[in-house]
PDB file of N, CA and C in Angstrom:
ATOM      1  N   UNK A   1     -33.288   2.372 -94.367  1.00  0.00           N
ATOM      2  CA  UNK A   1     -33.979   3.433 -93.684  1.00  0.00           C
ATOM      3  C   UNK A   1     -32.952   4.247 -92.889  1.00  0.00           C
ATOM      4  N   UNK A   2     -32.914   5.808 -93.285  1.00  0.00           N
ATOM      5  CA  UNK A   2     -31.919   6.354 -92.536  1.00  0.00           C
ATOM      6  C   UNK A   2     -32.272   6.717 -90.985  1.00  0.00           C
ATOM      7  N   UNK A   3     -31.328   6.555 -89.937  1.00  0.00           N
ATOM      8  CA  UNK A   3     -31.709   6.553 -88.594  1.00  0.00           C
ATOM      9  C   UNK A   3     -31.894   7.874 -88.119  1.00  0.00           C
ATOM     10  N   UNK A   4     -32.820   8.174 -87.100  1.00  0.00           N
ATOM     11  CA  UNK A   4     -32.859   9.225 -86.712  1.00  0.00           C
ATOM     12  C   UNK A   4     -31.779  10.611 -86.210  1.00  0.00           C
ATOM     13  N   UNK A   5     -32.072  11.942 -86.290  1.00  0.00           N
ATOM     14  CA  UNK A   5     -30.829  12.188 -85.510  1.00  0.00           C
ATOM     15  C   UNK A   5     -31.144  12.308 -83.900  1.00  0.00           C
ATOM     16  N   UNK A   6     -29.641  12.235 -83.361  1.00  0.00           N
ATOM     17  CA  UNK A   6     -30.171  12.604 -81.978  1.00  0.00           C
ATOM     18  C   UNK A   6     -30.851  13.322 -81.279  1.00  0.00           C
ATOM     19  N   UNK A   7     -32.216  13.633 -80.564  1.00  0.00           N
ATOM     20  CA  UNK A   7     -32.687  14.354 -79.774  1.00  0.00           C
ATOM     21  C   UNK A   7     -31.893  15.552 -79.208  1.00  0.00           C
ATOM     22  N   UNK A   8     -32.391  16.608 -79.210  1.00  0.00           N
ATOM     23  CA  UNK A   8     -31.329  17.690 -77.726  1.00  0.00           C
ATOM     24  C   UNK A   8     -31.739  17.212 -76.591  1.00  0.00           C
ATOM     25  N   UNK A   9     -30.683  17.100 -75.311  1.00  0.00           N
ATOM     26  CA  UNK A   9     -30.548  16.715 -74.597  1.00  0.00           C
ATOM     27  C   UNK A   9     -31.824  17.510 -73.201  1.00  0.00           C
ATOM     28  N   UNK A  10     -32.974  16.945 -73.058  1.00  0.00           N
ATOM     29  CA  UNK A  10     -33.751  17.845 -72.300  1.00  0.00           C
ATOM     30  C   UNK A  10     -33.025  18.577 -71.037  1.00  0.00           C
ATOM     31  N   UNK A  11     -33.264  19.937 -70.601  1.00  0.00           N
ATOM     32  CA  UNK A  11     -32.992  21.017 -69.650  1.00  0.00           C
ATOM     33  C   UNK A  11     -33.695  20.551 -68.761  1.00  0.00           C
ATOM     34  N   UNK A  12     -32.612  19.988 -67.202  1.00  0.00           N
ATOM     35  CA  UNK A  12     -33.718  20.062 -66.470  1.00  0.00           C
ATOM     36  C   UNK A  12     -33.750  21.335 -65.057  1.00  0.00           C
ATOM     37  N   UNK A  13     -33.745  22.541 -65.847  1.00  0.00           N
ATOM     38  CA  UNK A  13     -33.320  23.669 -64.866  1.00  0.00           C
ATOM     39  C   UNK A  13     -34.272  23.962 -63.981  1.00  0.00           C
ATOM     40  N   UNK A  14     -35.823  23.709 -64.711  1.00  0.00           N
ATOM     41  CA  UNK A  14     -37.023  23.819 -63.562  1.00  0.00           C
ATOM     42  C   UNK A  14     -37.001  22.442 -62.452  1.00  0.00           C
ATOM     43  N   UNK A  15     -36.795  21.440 -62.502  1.00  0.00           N
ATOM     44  CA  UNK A  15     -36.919  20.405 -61.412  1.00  0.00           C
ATOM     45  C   UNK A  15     -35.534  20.634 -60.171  1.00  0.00           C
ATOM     46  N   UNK A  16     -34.202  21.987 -60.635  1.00  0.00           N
ATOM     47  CA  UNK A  16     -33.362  22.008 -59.675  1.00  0.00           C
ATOM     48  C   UNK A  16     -33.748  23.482 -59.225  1.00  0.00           C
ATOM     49  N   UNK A  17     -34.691  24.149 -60.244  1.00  0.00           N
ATOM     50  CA  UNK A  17     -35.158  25.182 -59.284  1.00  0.00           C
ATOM     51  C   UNK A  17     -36.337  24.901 -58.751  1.00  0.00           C
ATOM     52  N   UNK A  18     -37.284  23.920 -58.855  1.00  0.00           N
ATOM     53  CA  UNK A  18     -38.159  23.342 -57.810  1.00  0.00           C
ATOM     54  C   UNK A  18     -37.427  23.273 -56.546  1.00  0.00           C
ATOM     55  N   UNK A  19     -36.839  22.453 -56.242  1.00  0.00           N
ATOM     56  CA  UNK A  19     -35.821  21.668 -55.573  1.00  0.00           C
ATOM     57  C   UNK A  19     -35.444  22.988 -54.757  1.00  0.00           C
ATOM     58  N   UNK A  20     -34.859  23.899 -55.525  1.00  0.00           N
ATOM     59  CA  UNK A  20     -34.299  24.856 -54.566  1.00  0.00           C
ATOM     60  C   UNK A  20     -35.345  25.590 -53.689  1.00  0.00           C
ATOM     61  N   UNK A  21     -36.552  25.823 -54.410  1.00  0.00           N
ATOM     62  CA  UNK A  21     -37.620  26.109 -53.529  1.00  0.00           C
ATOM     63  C   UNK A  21     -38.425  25.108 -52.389  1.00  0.00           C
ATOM     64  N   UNK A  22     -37.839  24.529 -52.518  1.00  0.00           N
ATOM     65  CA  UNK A  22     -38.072  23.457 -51.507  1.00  0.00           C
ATOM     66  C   UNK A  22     -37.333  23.379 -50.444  1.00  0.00           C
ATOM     67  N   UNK A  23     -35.770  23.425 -50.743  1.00  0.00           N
ATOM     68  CA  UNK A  23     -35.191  23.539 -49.844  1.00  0.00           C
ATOM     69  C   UNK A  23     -35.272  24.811 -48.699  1.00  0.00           C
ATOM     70  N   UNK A  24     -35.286  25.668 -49.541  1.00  0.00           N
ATOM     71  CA  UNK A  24     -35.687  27.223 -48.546  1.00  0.00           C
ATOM     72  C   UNK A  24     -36.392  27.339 -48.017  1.00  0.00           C
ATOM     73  N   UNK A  25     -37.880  26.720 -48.346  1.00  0.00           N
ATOM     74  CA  UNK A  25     -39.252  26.952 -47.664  1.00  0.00           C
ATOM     75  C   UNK A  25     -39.024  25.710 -46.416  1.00  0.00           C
ATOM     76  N   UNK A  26     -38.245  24.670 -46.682  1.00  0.00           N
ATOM     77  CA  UNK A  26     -37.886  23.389 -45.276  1.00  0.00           C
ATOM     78  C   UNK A  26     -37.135  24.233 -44.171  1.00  0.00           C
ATOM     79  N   UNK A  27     -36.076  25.191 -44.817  1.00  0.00           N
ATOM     80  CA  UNK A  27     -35.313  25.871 -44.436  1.00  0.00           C
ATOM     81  C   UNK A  27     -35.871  26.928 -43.264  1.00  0.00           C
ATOM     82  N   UNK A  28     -37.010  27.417 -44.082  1.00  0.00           N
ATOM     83  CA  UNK A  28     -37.200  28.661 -42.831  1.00  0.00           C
ATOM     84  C   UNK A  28     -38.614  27.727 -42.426  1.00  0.00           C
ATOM     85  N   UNK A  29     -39.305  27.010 -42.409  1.00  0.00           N
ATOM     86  CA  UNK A  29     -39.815  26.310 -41.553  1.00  0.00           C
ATOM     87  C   UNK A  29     -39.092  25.478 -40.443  1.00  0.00           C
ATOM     88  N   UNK A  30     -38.082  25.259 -40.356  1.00  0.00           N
ATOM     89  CA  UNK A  30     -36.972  24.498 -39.625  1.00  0.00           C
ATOM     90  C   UNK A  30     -36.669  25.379 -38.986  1.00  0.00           C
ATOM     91  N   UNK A  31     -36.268  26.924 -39.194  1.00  0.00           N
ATOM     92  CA  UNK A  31     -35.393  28.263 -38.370  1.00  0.00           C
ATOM     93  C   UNK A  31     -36.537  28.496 -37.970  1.00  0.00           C
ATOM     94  N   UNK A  32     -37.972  29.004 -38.748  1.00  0.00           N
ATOM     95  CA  UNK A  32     -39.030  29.597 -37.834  1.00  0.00           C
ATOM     96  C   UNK A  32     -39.171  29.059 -36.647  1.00  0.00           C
ATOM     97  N   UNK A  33     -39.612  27.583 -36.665  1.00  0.00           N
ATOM     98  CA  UNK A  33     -39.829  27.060 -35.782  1.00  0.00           C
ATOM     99  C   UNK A  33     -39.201  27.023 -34.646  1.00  0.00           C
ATOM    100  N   UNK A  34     -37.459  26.632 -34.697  1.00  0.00           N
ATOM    101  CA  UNK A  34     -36.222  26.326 -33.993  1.00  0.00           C
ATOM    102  C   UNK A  34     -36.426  27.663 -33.462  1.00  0.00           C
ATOM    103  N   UNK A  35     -37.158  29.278 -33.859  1.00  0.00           N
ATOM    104  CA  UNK A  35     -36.477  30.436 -33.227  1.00  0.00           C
ATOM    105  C   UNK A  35     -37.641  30.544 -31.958  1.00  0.00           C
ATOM    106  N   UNK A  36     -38.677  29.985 -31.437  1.00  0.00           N
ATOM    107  CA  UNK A  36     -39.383  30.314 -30.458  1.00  0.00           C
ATOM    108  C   UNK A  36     -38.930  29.778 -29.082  1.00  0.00           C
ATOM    109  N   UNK A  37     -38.037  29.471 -29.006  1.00  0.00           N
ATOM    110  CA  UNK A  37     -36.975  28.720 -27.266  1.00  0.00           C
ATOM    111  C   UNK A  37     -36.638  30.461 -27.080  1.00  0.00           C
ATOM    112  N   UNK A  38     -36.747  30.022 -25.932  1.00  0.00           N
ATOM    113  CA  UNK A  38     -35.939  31.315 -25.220  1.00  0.00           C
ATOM    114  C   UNK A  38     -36.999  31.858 -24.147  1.00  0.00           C
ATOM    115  N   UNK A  39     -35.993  32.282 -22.623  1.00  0.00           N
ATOM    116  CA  UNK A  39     -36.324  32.863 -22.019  1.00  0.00           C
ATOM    117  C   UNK A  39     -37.249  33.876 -21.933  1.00  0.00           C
ATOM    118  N   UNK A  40     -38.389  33.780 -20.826  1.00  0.00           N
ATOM    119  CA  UNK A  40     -39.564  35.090 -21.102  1.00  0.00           C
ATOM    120  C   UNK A  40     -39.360  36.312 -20.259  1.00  0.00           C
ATOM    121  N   UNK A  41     -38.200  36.661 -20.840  1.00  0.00           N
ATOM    122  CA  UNK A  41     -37.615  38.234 -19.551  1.00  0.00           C
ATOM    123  C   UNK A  41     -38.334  39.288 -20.489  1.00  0.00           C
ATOM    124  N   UNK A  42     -38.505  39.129 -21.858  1.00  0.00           N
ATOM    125  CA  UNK A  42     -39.100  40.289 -22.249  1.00  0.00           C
ATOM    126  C   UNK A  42     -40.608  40.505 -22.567  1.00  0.00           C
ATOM    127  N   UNK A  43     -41.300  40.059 -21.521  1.00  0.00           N
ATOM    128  CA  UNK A  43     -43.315  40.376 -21.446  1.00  0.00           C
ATOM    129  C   UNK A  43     -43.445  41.294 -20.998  1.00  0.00           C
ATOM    130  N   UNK A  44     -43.015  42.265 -20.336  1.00  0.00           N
ATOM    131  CA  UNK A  44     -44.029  43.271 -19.661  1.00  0.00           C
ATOM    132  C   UNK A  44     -44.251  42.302 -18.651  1.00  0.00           C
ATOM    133  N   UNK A  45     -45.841  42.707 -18.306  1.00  0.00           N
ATOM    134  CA  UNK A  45     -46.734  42.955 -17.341  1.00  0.00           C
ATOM    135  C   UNK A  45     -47.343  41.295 -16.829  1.00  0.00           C
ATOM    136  N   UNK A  46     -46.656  40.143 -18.085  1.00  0.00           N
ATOM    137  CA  UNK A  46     -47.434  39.127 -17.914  1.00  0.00           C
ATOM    138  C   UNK A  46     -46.456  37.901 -17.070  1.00  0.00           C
ATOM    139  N   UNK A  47     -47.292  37.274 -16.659  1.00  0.00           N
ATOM    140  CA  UNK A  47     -46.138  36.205 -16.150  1.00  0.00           C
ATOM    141  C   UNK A  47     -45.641  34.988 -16.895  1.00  0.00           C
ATOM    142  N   UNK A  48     -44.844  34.296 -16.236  1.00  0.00           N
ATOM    143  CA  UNK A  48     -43.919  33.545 -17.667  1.00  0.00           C
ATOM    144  C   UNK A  48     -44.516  32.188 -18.351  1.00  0.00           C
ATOM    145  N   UNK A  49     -45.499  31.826 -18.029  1.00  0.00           N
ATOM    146  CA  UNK A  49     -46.560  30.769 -18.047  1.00  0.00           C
ATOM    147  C   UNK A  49     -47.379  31.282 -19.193  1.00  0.00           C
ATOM    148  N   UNK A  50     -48.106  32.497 -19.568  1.00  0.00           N
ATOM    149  CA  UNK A  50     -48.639  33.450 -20.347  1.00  0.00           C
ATOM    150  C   UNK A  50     -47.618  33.422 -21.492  1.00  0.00           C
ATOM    151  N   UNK A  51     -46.464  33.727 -20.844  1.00  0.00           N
ATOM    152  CA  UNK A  51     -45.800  34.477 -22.001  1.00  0.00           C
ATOM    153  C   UNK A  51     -45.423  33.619 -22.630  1.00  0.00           C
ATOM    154  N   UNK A  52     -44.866  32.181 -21.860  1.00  0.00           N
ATOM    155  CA  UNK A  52     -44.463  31.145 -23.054  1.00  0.00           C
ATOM    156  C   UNK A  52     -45.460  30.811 -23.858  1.00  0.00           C
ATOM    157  N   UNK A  53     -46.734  30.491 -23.135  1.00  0.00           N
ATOM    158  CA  UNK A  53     -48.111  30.228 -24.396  1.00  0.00           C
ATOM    159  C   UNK A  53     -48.376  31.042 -25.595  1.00  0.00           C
ATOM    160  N   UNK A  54     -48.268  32.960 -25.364  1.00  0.00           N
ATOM    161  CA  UNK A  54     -48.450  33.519 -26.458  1.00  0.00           C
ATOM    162  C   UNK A  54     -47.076  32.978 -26.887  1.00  0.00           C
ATOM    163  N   UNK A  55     -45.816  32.794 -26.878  1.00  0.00           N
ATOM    164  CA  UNK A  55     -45.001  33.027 -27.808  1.00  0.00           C
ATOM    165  C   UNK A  55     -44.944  31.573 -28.540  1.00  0.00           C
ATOM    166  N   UNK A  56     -45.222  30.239 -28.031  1.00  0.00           N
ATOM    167  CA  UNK A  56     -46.095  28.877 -28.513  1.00  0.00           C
ATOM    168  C   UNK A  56     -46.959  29.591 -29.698  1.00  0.00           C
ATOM    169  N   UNK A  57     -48.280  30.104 -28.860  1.00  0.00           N
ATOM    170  CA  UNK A  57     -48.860  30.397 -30.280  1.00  0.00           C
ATOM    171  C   UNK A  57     -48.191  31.043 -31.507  1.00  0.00           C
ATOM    172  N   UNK A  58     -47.778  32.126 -31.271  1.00  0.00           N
ATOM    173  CA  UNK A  58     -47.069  33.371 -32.217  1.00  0.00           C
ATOM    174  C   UNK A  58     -46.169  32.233 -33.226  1.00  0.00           C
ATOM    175  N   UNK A  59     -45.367  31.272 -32.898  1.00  0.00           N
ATOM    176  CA  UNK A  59     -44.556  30.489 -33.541  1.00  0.00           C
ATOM    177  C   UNK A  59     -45.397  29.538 -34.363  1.00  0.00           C
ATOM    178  N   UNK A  60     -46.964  28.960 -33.719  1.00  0.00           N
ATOM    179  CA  UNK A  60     -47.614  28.379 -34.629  1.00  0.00           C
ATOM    180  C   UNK A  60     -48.199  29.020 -35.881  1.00  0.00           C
ATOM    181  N   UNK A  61     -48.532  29.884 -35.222  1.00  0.00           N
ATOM    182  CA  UNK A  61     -48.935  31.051 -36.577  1.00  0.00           C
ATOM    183  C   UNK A  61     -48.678  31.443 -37.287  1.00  0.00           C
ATOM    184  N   UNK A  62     -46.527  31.568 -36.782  1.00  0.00           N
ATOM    185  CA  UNK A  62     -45.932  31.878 -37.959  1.00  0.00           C
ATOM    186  C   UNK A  62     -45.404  30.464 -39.131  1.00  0.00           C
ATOM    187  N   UNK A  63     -45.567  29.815 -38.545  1.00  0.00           N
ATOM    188  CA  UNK A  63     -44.918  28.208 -39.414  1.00  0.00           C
ATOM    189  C   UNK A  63     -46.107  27.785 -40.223  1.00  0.00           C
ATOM    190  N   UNK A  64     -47.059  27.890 -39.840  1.00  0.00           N
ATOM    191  CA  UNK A  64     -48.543  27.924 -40.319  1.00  0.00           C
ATOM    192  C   UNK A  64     -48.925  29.032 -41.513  1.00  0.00           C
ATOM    193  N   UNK A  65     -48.311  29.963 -41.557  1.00  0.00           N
ATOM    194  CA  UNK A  65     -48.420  30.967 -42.291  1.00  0.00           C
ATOM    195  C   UNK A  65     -47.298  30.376 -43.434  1.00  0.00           C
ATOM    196  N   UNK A  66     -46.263  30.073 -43.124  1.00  0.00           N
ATOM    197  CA  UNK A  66     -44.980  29.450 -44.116  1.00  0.00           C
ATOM    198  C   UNK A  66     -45.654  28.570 -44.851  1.00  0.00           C
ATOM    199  N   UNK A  67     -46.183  27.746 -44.176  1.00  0.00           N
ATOM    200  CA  UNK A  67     -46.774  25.837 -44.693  1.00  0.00           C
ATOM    201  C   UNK A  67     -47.614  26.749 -45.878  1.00  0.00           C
ATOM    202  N   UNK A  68     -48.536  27.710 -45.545  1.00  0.00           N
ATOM    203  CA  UNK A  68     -49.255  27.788 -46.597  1.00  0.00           C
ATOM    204  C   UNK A  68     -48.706  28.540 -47.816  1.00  0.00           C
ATOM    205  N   UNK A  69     -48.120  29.446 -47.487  1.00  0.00           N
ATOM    206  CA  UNK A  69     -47.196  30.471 -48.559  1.00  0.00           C
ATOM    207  C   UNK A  69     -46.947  28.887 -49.510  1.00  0.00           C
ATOM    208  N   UNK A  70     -46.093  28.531 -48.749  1.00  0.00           N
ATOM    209  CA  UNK A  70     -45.378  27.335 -48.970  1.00  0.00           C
ATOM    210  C   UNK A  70     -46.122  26.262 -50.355  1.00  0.00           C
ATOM    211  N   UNK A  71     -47.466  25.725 -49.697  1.00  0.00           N
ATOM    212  CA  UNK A  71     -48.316  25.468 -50.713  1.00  0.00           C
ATOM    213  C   UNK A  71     -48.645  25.970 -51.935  1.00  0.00           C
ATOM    214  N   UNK A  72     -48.874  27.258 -51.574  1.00  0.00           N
ATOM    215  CA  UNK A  72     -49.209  28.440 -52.499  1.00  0.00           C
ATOM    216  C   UNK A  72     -48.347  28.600 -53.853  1.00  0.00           C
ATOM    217  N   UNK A  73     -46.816  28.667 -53.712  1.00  0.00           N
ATOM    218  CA  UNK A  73     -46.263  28.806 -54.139  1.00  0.00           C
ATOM    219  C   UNK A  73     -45.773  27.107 -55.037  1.00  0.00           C
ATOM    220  N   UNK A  74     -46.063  25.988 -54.033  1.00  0.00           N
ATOM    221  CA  UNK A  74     -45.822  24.689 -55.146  1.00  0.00           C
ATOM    222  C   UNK A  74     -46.994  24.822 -56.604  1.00  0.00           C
ATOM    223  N   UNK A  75     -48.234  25.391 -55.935  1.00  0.00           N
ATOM    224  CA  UNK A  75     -49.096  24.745 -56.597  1.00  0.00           C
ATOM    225  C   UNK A  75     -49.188  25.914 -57.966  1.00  0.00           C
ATOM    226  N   UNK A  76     -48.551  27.118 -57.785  1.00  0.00           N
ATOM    227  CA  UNK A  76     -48.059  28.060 -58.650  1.00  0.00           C
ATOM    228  C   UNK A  76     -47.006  27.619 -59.614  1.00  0.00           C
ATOM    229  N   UNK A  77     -46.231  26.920 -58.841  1.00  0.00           N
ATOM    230  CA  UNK A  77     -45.214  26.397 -59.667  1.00  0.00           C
ATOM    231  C   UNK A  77     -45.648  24.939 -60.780  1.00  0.00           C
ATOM    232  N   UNK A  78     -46.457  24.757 -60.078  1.00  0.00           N
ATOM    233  CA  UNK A  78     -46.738  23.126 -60.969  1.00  0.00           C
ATOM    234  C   UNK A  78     -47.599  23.660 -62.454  1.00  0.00           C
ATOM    235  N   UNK A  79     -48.707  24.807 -61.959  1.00  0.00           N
ATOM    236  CA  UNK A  79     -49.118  25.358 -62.825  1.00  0.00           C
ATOM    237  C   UNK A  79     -48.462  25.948 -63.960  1.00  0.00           C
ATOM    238  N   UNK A  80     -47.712  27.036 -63.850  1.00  0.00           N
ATOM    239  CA  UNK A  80     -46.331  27.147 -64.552  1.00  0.00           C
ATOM    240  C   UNK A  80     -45.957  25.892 -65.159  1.00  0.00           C
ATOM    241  N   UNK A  81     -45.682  24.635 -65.003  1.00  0.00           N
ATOM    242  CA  UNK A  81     -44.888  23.661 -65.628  1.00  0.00           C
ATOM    243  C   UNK A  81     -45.660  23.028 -65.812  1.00  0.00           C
ATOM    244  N   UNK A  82     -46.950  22.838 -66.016  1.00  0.00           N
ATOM    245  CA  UNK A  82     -48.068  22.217 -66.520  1.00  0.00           C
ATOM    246  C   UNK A  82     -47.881  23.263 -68.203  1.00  0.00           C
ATOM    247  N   UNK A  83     -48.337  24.447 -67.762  1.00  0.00           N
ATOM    248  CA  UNK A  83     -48.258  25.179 -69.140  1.00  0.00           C
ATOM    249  C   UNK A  83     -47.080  25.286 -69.926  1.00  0.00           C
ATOM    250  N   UNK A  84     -46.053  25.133 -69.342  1.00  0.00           N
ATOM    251  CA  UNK A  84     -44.368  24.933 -70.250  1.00  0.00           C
ATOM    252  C   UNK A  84     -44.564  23.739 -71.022  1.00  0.00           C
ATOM    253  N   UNK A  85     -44.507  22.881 -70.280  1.00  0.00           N
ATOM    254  CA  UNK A  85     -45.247  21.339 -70.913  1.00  0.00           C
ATOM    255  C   UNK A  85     -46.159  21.273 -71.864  1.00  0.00           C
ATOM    256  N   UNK A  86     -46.890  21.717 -71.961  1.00  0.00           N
ATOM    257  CA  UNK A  86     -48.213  22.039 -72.700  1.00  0.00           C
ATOM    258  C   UNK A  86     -47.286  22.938 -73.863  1.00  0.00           C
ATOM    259  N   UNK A  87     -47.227  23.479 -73.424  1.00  0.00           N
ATOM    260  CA  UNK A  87     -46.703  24.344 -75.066  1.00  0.00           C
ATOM    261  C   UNK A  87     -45.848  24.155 -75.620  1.00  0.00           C
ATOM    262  N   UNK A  88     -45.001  22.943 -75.282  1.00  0.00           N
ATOM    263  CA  UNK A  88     -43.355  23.173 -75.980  1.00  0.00           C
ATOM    264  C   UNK A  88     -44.341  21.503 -76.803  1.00  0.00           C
ATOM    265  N   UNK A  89     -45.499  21.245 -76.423  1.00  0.00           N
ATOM    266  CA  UNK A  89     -46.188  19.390 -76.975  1.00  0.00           C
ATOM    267  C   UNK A  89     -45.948  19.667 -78.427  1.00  0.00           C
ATOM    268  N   UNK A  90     -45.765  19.196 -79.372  1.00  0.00           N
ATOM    269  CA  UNK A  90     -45.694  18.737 -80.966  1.00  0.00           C
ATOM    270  C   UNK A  90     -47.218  18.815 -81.385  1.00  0.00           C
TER     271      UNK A  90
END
């Protein structure tokens, strides 16, 4: 019985561009977050007790807004590689 030939060697370019999207979205969830420290000299009219709370919130809102992009974009991606998968099947 003659033996098979070798397989091509599978591409795994989508699991290091997963990966890279992963890293970026940790990335600016890590900077978003890390950027709300800082002195409240620039409120206006409010005092600094106020101002640290809105800028608390403003930072939750924005990391919160990331997390979901964030989601958004895995579950886009899995879809995508659900259907690559699917179509390259025998």
């Amino acid at each position: 019985m003659p033996t098979p030939a070798p397989g091509r060697k599978r591409s795994r370019w989508f699991m290091w561009a997963f990966l890279a999207v992963q890293l970026l979205f940790l990335l600016w969830v890590i900077f978003g977050a890390g950027s709300s420290s800082g002195a409240p000299d620039d409120c206006g009219t409010l005092d600094a007790q106020t101002c640290n709370d809105a800028e608390t919130a403003g930072t939750a809102i924005g990391v919160g807004l990331v997390i979901f992009l964030w989601a958004l974009v895995d579950i886009i991606l899995g879809i995508s590689y659900a259907v690559v998968r699917l179509a390259r099947r025998p």
